[in-house]
PDB file of N, CA and C in Angstrom:
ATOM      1  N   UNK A   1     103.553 110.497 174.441  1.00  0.00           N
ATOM      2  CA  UNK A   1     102.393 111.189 174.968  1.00  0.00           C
ATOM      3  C   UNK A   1     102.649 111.534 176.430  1.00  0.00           C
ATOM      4  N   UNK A   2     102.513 112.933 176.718  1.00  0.00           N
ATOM      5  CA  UNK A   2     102.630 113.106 177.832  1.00  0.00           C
ATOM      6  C   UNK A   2     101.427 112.750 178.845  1.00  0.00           C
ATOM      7  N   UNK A   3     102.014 112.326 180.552  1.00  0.00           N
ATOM      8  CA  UNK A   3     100.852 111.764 181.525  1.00  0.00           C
ATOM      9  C   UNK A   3     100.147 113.380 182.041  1.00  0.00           C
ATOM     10  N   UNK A   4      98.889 112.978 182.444  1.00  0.00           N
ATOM     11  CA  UNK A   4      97.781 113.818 183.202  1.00  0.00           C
ATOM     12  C   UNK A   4      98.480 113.893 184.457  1.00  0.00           C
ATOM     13  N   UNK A   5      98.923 114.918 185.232  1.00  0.00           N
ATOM     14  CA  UNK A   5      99.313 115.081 186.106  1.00  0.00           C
ATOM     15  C   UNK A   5      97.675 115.249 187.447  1.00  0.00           C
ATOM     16  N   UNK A   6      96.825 115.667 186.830  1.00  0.00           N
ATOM     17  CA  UNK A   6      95.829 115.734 187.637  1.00  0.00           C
ATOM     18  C   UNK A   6      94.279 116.393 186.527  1.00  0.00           C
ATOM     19  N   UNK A   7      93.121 115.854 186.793  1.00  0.00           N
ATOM     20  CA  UNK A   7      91.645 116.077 185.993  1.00  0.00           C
ATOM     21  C   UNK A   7      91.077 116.940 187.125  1.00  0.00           C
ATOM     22  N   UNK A   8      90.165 117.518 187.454  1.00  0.00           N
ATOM     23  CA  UNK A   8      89.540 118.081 188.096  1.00  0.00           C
ATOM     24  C   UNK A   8      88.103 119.043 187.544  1.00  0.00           C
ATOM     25  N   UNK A   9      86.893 118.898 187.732  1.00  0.00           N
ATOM     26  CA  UNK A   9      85.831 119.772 187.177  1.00  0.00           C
ATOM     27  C   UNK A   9      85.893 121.301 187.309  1.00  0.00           C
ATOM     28  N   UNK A  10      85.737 121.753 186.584  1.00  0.00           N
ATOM     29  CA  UNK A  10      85.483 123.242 186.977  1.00  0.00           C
ATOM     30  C   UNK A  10      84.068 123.534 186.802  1.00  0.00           C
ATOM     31  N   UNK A  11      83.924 124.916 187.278  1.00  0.00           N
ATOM     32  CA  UNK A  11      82.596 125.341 187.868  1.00  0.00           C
ATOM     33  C   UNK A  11      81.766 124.921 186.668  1.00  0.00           C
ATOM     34  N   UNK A  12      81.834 125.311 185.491  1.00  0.00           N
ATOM     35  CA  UNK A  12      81.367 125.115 184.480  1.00  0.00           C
ATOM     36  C   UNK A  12      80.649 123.524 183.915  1.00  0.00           C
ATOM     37  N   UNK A  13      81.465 122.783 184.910  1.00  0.00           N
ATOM     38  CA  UNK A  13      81.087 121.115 184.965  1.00  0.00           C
ATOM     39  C   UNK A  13      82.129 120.820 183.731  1.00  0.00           C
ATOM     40  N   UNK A  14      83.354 120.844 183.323  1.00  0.00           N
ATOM     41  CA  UNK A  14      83.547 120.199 182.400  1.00  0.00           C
ATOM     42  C   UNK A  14      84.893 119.873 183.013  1.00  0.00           C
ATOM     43  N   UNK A  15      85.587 118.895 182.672  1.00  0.00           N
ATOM     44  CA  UNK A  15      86.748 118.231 183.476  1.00  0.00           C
ATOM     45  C   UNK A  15      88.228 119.263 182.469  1.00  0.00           C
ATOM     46  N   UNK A  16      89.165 119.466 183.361  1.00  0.00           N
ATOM     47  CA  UNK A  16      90.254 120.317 182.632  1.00  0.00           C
ATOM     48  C   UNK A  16      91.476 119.494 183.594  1.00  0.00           C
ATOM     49  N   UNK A  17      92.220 119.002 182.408  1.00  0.00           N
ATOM     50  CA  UNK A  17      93.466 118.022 182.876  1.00  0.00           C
ATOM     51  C   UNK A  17      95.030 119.387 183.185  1.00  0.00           C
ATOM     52  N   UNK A  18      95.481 118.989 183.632  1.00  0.00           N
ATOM     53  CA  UNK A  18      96.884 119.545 183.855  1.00  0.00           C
ATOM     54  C   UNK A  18      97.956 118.544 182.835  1.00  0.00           C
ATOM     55  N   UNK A  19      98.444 118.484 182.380  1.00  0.00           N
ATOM     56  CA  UNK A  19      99.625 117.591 181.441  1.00  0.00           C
ATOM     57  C   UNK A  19     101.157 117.961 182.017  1.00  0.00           C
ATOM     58  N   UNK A  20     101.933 116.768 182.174  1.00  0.00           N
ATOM     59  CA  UNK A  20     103.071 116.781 182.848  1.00  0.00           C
ATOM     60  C   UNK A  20     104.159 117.656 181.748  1.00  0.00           C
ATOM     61  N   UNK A  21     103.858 117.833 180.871  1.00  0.00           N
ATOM     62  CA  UNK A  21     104.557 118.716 179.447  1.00  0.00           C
ATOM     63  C   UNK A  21     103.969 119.812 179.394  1.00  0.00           C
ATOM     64  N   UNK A  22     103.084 120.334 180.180  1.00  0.00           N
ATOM     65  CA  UNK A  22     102.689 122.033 180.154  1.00  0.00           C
ATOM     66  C   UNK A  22     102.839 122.568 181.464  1.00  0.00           C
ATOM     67  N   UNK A  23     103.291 121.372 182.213  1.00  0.00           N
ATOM     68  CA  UNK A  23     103.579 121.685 184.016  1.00  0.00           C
ATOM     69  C   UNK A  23     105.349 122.391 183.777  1.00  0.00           C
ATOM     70  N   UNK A  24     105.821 120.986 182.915  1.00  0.00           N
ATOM     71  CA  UNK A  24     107.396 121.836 183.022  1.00  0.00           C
ATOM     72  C   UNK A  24     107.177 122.696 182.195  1.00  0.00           C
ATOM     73  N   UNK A  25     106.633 123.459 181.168  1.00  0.00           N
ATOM     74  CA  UNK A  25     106.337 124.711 180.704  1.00  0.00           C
ATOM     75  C   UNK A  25     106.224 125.399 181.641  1.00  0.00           C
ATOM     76  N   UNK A  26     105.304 125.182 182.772  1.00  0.00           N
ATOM     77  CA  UNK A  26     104.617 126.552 183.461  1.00  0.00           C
ATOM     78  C   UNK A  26     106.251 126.741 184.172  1.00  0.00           C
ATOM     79  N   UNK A  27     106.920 126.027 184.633  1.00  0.00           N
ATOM     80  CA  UNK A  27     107.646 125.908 185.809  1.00  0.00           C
ATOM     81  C   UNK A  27     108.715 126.365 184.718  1.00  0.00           C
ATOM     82  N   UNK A  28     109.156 126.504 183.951  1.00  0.00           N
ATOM     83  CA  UNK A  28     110.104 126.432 183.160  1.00  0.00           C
ATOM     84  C   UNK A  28     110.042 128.036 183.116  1.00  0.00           C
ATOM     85  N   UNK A  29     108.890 128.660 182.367  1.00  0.00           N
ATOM     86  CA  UNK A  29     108.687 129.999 182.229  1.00  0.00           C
ATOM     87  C   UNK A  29     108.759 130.924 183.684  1.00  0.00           C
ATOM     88  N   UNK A  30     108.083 129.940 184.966  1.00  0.00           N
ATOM     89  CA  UNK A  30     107.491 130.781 186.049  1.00  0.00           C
ATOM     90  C   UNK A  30     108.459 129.912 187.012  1.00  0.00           C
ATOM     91  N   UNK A  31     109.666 130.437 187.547  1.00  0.00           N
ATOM     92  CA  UNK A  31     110.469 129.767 187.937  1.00  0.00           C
ATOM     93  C   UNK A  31     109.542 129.494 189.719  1.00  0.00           C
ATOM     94  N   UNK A  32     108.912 130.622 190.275  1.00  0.00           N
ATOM     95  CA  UNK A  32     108.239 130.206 191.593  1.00  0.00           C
ATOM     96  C   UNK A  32     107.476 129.000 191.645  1.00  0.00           C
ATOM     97  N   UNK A  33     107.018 128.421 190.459  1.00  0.00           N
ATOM     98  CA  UNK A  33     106.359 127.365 190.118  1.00  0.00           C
ATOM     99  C   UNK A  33     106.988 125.943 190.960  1.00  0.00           C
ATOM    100  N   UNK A  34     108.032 125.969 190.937  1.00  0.00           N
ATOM    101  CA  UNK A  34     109.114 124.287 190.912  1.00  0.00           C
ATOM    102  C   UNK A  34     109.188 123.999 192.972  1.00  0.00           C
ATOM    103  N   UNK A  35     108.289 125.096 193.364  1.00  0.00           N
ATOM    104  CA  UNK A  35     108.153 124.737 194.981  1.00  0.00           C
ATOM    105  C   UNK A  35     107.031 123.885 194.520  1.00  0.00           C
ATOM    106  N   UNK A  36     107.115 122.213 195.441  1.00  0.00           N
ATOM    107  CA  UNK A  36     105.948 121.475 194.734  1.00  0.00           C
ATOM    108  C   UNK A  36     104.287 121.615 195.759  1.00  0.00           C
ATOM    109  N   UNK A  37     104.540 122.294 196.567  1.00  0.00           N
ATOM    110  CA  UNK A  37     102.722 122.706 196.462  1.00  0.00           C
ATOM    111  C   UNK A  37     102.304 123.809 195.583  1.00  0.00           C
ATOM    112  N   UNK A  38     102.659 124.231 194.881  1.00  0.00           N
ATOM    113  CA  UNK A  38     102.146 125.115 193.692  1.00  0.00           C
ATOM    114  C   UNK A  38     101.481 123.764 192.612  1.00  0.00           C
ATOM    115  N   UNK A  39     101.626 122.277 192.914  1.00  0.00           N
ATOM    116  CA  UNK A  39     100.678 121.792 191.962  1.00  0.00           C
ATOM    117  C   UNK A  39      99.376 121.731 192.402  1.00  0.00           C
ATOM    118  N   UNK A  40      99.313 121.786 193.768  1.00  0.00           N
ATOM    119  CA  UNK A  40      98.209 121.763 194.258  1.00  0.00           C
ATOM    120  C   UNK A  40      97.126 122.952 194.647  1.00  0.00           C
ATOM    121  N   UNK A  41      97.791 124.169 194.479  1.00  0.00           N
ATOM    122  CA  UNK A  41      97.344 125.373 194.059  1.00  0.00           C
ATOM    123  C   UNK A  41      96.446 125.748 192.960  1.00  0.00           C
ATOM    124  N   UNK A  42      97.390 124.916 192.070  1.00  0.00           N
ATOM    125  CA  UNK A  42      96.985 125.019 191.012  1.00  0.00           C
ATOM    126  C   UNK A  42      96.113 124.468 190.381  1.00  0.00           C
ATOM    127  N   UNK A  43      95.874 123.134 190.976  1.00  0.00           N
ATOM    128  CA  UNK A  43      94.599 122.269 190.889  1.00  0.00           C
ATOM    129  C   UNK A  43      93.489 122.954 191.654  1.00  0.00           C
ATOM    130  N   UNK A  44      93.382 123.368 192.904  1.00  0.00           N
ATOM    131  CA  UNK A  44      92.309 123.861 193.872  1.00  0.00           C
ATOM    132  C   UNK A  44      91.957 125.293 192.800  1.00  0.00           C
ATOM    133  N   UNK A  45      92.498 126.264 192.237  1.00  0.00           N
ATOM    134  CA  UNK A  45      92.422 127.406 191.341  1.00  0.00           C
ATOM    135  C   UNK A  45      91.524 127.146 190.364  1.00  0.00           C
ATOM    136  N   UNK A  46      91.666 125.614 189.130  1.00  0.00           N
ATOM    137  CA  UNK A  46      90.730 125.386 188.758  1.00  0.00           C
ATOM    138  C   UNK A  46      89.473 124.682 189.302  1.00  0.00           C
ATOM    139  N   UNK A  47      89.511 124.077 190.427  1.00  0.00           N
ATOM    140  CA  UNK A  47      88.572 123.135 190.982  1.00  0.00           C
ATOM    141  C   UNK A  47      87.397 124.064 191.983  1.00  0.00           C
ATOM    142  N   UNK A  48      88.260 125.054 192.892  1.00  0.00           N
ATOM    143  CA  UNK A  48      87.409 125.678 193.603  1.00  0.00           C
ATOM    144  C   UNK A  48      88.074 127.572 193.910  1.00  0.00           C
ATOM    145  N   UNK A  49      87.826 127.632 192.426  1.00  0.00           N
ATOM    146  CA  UNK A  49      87.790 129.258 191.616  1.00  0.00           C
ATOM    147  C   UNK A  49      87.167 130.381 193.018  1.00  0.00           C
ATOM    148  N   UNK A  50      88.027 131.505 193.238  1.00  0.00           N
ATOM    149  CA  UNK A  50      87.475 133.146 193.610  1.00  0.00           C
ATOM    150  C   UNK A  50      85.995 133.334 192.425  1.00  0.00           C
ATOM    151  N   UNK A  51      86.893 133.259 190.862  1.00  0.00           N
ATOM    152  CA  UNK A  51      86.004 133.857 189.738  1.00  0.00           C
ATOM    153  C   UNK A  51      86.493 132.963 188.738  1.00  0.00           C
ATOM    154  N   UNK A  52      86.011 132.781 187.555  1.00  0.00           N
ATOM    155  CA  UNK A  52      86.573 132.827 186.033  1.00  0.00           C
ATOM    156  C   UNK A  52      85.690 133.891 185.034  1.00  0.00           C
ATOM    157  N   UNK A  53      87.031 134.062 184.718  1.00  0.00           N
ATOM    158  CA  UNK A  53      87.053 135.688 183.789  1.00  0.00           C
ATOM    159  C   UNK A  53      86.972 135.016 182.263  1.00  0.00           C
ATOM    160  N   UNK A  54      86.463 135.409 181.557  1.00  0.00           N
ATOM    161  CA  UNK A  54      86.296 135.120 180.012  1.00  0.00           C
ATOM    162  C   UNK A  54      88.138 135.427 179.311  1.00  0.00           C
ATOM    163  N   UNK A  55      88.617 135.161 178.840  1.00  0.00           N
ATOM    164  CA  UNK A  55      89.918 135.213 178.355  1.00  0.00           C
ATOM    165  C   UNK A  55      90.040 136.272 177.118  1.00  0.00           C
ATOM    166  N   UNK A  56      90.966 136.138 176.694  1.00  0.00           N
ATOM    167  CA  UNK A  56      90.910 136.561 174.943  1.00  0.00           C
ATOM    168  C   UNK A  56      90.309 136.254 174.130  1.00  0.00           C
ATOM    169  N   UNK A  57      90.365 135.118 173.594  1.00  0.00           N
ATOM    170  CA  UNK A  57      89.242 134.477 172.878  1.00  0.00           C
ATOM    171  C   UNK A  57      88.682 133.298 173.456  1.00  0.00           C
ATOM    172  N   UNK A  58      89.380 132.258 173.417  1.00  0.00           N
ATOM    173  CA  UNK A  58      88.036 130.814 174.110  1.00  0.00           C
ATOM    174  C   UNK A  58      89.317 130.351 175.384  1.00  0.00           C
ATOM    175  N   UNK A  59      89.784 131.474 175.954  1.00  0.00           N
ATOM    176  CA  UNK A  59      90.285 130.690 176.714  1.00  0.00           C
ATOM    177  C   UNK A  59      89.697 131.399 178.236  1.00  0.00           C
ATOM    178  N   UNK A  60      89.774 130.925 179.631  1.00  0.00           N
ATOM    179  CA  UNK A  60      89.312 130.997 180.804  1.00  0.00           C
ATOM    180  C   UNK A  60      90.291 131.368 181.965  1.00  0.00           C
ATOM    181  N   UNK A  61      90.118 132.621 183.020  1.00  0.00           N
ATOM    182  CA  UNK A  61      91.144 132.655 183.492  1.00  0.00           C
ATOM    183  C   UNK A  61      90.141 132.193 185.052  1.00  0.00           C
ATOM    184  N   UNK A  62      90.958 131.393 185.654  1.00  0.00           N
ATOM    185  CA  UNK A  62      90.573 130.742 187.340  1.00  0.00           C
ATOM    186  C   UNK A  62      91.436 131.718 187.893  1.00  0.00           C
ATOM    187  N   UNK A  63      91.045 132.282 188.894  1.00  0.00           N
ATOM    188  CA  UNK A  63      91.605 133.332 189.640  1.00  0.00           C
ATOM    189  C   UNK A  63      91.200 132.505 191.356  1.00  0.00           C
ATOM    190  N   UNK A  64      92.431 132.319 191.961  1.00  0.00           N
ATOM    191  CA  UNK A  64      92.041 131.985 193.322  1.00  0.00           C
ATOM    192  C   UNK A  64      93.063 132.320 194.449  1.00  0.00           C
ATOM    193  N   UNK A  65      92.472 133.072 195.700  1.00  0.00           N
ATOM    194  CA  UNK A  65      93.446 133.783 196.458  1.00  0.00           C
ATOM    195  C   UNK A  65      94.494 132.820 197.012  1.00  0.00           C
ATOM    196  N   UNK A  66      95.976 133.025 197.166  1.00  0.00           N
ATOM    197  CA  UNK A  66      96.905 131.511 197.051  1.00  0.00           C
ATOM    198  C   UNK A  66      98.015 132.317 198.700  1.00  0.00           C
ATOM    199  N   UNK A  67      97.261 131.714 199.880  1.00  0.00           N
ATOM    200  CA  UNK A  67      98.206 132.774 201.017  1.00  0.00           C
ATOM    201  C   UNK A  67      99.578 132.161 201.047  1.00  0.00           C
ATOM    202  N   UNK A  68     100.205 131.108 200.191  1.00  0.00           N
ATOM    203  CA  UNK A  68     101.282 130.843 200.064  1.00  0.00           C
ATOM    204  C   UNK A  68     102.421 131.183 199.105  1.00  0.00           C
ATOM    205  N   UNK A  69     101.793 132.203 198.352  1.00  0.00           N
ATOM    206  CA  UNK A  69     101.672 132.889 197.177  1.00  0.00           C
ATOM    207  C   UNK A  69     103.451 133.166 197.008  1.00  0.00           C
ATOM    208  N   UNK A  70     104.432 132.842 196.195  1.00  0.00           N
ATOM    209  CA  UNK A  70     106.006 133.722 196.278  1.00  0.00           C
ATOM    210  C   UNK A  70     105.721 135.130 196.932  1.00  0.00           C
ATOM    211  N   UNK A  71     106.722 135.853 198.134  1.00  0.00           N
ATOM    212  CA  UNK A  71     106.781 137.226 198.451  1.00  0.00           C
ATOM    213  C   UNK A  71     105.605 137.497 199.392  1.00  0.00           C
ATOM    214  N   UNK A  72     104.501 137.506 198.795  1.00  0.00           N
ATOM    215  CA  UNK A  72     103.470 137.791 199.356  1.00  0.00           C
ATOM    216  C   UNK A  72     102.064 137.134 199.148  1.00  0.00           C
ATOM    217  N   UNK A  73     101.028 137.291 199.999  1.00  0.00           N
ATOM    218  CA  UNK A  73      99.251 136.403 198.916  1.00  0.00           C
ATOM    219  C   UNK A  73      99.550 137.548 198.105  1.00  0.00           C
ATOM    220  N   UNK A  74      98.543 136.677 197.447  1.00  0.00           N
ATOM    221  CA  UNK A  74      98.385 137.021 195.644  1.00  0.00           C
ATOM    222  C   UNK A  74      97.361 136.106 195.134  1.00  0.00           C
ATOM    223  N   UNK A  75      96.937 136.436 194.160  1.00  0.00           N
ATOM    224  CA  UNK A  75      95.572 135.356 193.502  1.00  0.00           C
ATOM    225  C   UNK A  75      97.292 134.759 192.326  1.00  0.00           C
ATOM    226  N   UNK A  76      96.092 133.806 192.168  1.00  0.00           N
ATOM    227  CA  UNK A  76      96.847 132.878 191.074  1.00  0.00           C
ATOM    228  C   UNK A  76      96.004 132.988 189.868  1.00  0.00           C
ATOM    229  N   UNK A  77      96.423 132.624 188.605  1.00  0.00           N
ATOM    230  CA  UNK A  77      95.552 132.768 188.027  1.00  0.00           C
ATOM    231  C   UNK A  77      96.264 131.146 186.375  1.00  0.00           C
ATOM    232  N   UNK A  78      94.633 130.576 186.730  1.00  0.00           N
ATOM    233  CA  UNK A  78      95.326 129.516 185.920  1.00  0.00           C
ATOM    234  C   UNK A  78      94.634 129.544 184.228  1.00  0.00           C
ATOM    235  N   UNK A  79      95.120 129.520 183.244  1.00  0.00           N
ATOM    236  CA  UNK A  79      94.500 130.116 181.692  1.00  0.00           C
ATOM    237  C   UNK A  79      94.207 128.843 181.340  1.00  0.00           C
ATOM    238  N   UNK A  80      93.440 128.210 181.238  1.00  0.00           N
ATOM    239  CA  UNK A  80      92.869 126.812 180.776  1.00  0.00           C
ATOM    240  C   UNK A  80      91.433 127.371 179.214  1.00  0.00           C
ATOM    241  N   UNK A  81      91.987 126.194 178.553  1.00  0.00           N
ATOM    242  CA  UNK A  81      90.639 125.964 177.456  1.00  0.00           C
ATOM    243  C   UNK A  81      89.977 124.689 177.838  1.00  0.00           C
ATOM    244  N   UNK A  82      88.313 125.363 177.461  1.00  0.00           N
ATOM    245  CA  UNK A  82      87.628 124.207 177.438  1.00  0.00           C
ATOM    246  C   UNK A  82      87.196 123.685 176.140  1.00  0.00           C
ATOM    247  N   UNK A  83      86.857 122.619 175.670  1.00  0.00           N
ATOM    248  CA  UNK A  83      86.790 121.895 174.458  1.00  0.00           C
ATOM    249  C   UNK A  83      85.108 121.037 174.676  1.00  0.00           C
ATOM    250  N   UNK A  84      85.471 120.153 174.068  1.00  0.00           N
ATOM    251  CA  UNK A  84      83.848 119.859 173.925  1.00  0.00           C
ATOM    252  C   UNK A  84      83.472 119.256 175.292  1.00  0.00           C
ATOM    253  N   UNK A  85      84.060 117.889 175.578  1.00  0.00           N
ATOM    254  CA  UNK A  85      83.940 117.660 176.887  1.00  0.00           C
ATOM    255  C   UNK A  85      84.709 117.764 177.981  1.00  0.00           C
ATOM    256  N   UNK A  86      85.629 118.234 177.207  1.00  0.00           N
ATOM    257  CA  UNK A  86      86.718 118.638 178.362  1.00  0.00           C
ATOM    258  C   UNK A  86      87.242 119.862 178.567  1.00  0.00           C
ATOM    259  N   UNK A  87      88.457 119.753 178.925  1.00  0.00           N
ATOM    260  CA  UNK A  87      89.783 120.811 178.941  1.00  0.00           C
ATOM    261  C   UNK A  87      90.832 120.505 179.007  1.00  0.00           C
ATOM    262  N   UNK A  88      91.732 121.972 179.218  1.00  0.00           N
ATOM    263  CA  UNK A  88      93.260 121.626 179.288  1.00  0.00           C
ATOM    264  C   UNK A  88      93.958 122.643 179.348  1.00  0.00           C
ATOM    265  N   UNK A  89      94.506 122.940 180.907  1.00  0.00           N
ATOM    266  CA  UNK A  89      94.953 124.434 180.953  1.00  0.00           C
ATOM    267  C   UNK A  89      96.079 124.573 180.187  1.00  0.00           C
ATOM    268  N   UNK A  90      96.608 125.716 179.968  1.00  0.00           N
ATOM    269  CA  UNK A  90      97.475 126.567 179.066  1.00  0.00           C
ATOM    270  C   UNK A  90      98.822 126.963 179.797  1.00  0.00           C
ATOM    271  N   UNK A  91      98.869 127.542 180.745  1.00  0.00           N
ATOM    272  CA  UNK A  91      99.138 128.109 181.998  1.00  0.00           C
ATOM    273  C   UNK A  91      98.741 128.527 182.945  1.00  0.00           C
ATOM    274  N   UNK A  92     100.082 129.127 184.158  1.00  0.00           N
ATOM    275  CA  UNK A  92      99.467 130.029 185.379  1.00  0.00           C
ATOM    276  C   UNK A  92     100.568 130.572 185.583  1.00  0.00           C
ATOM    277  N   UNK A  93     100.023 131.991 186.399  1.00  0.00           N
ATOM    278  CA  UNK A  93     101.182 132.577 187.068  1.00  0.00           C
ATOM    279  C   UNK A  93     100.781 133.479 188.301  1.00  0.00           C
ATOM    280  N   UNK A  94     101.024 134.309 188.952  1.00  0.00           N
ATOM    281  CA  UNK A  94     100.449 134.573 190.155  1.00  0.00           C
ATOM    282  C   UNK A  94     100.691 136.068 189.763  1.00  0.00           C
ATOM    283  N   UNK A  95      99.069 136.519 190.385  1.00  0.00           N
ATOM    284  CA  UNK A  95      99.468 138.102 189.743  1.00  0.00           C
ATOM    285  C   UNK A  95      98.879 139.078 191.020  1.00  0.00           C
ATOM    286  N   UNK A  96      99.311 140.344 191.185  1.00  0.00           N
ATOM    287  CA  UNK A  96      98.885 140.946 192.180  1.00  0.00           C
ATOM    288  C   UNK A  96      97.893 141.644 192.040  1.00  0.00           C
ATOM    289  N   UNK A  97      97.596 142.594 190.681  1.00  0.00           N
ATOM    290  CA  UNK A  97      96.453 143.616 190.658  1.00  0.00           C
ATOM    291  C   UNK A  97      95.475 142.596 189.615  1.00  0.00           C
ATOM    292  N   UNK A  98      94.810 141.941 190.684  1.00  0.00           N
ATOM    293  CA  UNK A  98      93.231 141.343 189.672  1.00  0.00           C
ATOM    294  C   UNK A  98      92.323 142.362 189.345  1.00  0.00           C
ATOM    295  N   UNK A  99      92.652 143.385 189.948  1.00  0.00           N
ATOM    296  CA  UNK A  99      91.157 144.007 189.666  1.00  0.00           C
ATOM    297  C   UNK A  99      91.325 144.114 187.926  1.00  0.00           C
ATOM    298  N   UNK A 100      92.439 144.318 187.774  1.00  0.00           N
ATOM    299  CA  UNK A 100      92.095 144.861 185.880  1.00  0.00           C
ATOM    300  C   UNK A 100      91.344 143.292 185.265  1.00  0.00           C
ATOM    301  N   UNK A 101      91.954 142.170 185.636  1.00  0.00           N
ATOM    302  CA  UNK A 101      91.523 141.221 184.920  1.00  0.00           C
ATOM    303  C   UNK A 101      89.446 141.297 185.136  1.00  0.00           C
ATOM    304  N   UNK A 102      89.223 141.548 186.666  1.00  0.00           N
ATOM    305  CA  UNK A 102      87.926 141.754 186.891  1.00  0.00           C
ATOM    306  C   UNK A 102      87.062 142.639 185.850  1.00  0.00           C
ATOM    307  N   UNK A 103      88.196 143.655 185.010  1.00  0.00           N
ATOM    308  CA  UNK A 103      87.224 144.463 184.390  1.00  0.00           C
ATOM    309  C   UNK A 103      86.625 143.712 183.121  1.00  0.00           C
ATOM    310  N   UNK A 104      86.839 142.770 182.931  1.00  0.00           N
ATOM    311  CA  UNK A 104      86.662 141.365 181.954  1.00  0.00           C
ATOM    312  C   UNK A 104      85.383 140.492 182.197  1.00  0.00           C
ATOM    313  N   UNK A 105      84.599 140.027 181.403  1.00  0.00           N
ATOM    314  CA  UNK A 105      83.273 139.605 181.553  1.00  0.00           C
ATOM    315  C   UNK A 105      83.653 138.278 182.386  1.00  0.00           C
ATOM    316  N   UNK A 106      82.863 138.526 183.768  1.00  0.00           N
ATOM    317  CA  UNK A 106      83.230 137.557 185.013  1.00  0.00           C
ATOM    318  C   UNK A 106      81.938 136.471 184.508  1.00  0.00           C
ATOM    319  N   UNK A 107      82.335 135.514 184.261  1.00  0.00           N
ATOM    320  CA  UNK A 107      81.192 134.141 183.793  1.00  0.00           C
ATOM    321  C   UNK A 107      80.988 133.283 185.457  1.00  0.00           C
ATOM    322  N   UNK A 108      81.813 133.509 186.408  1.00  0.00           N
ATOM    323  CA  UNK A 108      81.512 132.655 187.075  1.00  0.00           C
ATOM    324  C   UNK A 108      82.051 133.440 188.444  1.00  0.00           C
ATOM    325  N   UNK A 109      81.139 133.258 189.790  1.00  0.00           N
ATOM    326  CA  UNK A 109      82.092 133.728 190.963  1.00  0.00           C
ATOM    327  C   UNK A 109      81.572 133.560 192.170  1.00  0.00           C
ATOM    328  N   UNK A 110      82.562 132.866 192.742  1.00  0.00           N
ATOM    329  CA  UNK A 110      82.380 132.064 194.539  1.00  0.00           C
ATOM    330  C   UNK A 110      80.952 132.647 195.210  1.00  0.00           C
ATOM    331  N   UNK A 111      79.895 132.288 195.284  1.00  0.00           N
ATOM    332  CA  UNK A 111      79.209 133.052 195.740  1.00  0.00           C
ATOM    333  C   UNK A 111      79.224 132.758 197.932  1.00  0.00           C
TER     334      UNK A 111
END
């Protein structure tokens, strides 16, 4: 069984874990990933969200502006599901044009 690398609430109030077996996924796929404050990016993304965008089907995208971003800022964007009392993100990767994701039913945003 893989360890919780970190729990954190999202806006929504429901707790969404990071797993040390979907971290080397992310990092595996997203090689900018393996600089190690990108875990903590990535925690603050779900914890204290720009927005979350409704996904494809039940999944959630955390979008949060990251000025440490590879190359240049950039939002990050972390794909987590929520479950009954919890969660458990999916991935992340850092993307430059949010606005398209914005055109997506925004459920939640920094006011």
């Amino acid at each position: 069984m893989s360890g919780t690398l970190f729990e954190v609430q999202a806006p929504s109030g429901k707790r969404i874990r990071l797993t040390d077996t979907i971290w080397r996924k992310i990092r595996l796929r997203h090689p900018e990933f393996r600089a190690p404050e990108y875990l903590n990016e990535t925690r603050l993304a779900v914890e204290d969200p720009a927005y979350v965008i409704k996904g494809w089907t039940t999944e959630y995208l955390s979008l949060r502006w990251c000025t440490i971003a590879p190359g240049a800022p950039k939002y990050l964007c972390v794909v987590y599901r929520e479950l009954n009392g919890d969660g458990f993100i999916i991935t992340a990767f850092f993307i430059s044009r949010h606005e398209r994701l914005l055109r997506r039913e925004v459920v939640w945003r920094r006011s």
